[in-house]
Each structure stands twice: as structure tokens, then as C-alpha cells.
Protein backbone atom coordinates (compact mmCIF):
# COMPACT_ATOMS: atom_id res chain seq x y z
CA UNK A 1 -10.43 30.38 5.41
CA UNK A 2 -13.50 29.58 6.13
CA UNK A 3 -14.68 26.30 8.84
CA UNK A 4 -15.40 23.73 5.85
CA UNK A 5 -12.39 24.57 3.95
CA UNK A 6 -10.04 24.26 7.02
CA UNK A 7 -11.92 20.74 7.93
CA UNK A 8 -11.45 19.48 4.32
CA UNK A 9 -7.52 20.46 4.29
CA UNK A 10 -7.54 18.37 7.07
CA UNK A 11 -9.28 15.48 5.68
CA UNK A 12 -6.81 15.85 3.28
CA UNK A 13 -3.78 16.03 5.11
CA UNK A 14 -5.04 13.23 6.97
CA UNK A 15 -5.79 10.78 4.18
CA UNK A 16 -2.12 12.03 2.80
CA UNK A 17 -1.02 10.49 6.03
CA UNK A 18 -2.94 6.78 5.72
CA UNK A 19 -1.30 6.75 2.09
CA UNK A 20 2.22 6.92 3.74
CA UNK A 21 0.92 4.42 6.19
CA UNK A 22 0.06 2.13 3.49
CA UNK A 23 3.19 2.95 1.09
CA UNK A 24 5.64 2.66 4.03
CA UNK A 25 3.78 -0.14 5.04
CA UNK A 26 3.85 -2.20 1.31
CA UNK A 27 7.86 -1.52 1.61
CA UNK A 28 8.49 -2.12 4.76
CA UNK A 29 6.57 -5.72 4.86
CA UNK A 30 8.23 -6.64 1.22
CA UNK A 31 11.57 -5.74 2.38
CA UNK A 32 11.71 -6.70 5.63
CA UNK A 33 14.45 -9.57 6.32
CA UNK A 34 12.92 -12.87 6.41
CA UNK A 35 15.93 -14.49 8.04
CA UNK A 36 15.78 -11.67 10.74
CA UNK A 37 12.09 -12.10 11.30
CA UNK A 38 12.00 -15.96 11.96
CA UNK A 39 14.85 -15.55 14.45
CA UNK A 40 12.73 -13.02 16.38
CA UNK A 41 9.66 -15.37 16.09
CA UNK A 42 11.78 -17.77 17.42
CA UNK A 43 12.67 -15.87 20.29
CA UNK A 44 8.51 -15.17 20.79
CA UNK A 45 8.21 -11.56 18.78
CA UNK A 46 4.79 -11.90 18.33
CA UNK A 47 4.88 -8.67 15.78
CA UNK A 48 7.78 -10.77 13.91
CA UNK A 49 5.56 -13.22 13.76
CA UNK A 50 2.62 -11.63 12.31
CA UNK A 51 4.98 -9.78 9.84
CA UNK A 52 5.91 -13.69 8.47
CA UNK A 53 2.21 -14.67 8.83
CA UNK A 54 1.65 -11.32 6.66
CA UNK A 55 4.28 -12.64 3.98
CA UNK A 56 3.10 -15.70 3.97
CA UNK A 57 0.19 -14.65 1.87
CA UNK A 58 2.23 -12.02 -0.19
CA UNK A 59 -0.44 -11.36 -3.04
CA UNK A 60 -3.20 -11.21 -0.68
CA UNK A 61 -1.34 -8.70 1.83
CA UNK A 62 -0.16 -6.78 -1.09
CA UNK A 63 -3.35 -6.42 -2.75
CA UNK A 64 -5.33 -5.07 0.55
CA UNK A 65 -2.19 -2.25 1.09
CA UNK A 66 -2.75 -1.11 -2.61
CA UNK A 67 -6.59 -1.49 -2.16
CA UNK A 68 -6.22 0.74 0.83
CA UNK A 69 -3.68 3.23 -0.67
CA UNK A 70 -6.38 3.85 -3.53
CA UNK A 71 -9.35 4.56 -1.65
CA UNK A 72 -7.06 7.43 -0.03
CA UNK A 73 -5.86 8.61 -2.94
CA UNK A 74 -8.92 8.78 -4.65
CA UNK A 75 -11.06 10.55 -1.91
CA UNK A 76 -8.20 13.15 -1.50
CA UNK A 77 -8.42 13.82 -5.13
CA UNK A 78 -12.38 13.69 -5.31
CA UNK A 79 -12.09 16.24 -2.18
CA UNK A 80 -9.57 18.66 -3.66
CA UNK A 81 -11.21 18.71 -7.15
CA UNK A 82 -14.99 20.03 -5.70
CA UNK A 83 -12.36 22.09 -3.35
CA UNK A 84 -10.78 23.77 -5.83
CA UNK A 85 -13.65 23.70 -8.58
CA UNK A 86 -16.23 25.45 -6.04
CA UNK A 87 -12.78 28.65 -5.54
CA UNK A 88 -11.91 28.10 -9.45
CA UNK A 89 -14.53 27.14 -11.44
CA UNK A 90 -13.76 24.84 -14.72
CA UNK A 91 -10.03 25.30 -13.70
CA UNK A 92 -10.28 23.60 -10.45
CA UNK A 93 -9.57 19.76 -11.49
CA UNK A 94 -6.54 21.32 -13.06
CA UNK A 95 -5.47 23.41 -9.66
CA UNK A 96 -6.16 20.47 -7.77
CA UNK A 97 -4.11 17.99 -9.80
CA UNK A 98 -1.41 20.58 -10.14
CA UNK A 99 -1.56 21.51 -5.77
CA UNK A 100 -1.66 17.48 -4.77
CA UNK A 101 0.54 15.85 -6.81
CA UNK A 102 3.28 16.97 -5.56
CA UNK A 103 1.77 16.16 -2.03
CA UNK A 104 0.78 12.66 -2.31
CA UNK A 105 4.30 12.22 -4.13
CA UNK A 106 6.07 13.15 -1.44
CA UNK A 107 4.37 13.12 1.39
CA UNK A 108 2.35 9.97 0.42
CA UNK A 109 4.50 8.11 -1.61
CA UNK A 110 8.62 8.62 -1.86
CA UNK A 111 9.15 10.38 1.80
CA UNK A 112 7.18 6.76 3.35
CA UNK A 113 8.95 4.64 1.03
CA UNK A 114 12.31 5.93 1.27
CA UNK A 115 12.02 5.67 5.45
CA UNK A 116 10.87 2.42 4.85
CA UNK A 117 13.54 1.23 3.32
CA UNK A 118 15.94 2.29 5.93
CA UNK A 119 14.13 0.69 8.65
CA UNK A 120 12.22 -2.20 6.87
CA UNK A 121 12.38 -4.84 9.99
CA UNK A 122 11.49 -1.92 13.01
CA UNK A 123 8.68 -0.75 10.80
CA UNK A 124 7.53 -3.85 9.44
CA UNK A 125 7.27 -5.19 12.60
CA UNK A 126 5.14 -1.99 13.95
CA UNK A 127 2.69 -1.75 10.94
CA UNK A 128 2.00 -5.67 11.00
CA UNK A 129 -1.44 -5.84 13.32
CA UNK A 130 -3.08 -3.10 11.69
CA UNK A 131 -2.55 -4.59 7.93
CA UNK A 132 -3.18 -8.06 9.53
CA UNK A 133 -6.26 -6.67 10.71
CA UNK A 134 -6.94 -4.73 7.20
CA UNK A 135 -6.14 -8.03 5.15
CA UNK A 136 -8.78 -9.79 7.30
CA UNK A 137 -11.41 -7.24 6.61
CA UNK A 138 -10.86 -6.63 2.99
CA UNK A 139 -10.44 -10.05 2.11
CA UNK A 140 -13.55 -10.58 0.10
CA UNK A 141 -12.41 -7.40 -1.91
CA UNK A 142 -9.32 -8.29 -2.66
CA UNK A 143 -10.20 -12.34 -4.14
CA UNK A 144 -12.87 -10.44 -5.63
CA UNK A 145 -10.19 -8.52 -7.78
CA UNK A 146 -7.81 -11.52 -7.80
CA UNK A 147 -10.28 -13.64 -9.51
CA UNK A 148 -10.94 -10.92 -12.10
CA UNK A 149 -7.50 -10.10 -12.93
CA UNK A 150 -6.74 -13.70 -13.22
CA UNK A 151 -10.04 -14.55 -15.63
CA UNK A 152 -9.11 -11.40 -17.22
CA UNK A 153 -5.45 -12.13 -17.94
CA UNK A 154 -7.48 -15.43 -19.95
CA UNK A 155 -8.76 -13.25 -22.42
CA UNK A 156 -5.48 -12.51 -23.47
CA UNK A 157 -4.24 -16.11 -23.14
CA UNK A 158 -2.41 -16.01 -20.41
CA UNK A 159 -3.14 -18.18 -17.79
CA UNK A 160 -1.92 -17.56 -14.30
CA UNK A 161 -0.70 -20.72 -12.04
CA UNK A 162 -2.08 -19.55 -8.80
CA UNK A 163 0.67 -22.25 -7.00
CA UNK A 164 2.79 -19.89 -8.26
CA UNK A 165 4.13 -17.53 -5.64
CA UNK A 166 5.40 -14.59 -8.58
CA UNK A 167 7.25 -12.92 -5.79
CA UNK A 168 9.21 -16.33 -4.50
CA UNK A 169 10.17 -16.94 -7.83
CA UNK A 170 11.74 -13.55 -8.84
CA UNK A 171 14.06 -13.81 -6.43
CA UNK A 172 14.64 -17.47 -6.82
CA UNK A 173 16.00 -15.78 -10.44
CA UNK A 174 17.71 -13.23 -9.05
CA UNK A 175 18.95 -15.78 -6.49
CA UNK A 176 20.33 -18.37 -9.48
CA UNK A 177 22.12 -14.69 -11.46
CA UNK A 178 23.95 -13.40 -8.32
CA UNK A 179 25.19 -17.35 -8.13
């Protein structure tokens, strides 16, 4: 294997990792107990704190983890694909589709997400100044795309109360069933 190969594996493997960080973070912060959290801010957790700062502004947190967790994605398909084109030839989009699927899947995607789910507070309280700190600095990216997928969704005629927190009121639902 030659030197650039082995450094672009790793580039790889290492932007496999930041998707996990931002798919264990996106389950992590949405499932993390809100009751549990304000008692620890309470009690001065300055991560709890952060993590109900975070959820305050679900749509906006949400949108900079997914923002992130694309970039990733897309660079470690962009690299695999000239990868795997310059060994393969015309075949190499295939090869690389077919090798790092299964990768980001599990690696990047379920694996993250199911260890998430099993620690949601711990982890969500862990991850919570790094995506405060990536909401901060991809804010003007992510209103960007807000405001288009809003005047968008007009087209159709749908219009989008942005008083509306979606998420608050799905569980206000699911709240009023289980009742």
C-alpha cells in the first residue's frame, strides 16, 4: 500500500469517526432526559446545562449535527470514489459505494446511535460544548437552509409556523395518546 493510499484510509476512517460523533451526538441530545438534565443544572452541571441550552433551540442544534454529518459523509465518499476509480477504473464509484456503505452504516451510523441510546444523559452531557460550539459557528449555514426549506415548503402551499416547536408538539401528541 502505498503512502497516499494509507493516508487517505485514514482520512477515511477518521471522517467515519466524526459521523459517529455527530449521529451519537443527534441521539444522544434528542433523547437525553429533560427532567434529569434540569435537576443536574440545578445542582450547577454546567454540561447539563448546555445540553438544555442545546435543546432549547432543537431545529437549530439539529440542523448543524446533520449539516456536519453530511460534509463527512460526502468527503468520505468523494475520497473513496477517486480511491477506488484511480485502482478500478469506470468500476470504482461502484467498489466504493459497495466497500463504504456498509462502513458508514455501521460504524457511522447504527453502532453510534444504538450506544447512544443506552447512555443518552452521560453522552449528551459529554458531546454538548463541542456541538454548542459547532451550532455557534455554523449558524449562518444552517438559517441559510432554514429559510429555504421554509420558502420552499411555500411553493407547495404549505406554510410553516416558525412558533411552532414540531418536536414539542409530537410529543405533546404522543403525550395526549399514552393519556
Amino acid at each position: 500500500m502505498t503512502t497516499s493510499l494509507l493516508i487517505a484510509a485514514l482520512v477515511i476512517a477518521a471522517l467515519i469517526m466524526l459521523n459517529a460523533f455527530f449521529s451519537a451526538a443527534e441521539t444522544a441530545l434528542t433523547g437525553a432526559s429533560r427532567a434529569r438534565m434540569a435537576t443536574l443544572e440545578r445542582e450547577g452541571d454546567s454540561a447539563a446545562a448546555r445540553v438544555n441550552k442545546l435543546n432549547e433551540d432543537r431545529e437549530r442544534m439539529i440542523g448543524a449535527v446533520l449539516l456536519g454529518a453530511n460534509v463527512v459523509t460526502i468527503a468520505a465518499s468523494a475520497i473513496a470514489a477517486t480511491i477506488f476509480t484511480g485502482l478500478y477504473g469506470d468500476y470504482g464509484p461502484l467498489i466504493s459505494t459497495v466497500v463504504l456503505t456498509p462502513l458508514l452504516l455501521i460504524f457511522g451510523e447504527v453502532g453510534p446511535k444504538t450506544y447512544a441510546i443506552t447512555s443518552a444523559d452521560n453522552i449528551a452531557r459529554a458531546i454538548a460544548l463541542p456541538v454548542q460550539w459547532m451550532v455557534r459557528v455554523l449558524a449562518p449555514i444552517t438559517i441559510a437552509v432554514q429559510w429555504i426549506v421554509n420558502h420552499g415548503l411555500r411553493l407547495f402551499g404549505v406554510r410553516v409556523d416558525e412558533s411552532i416547536d414540531v418536536l414539542r408538539a409530537a410529543r405533546a401528541e404522543i403525550g395526549g395518546a399514552i393519556e
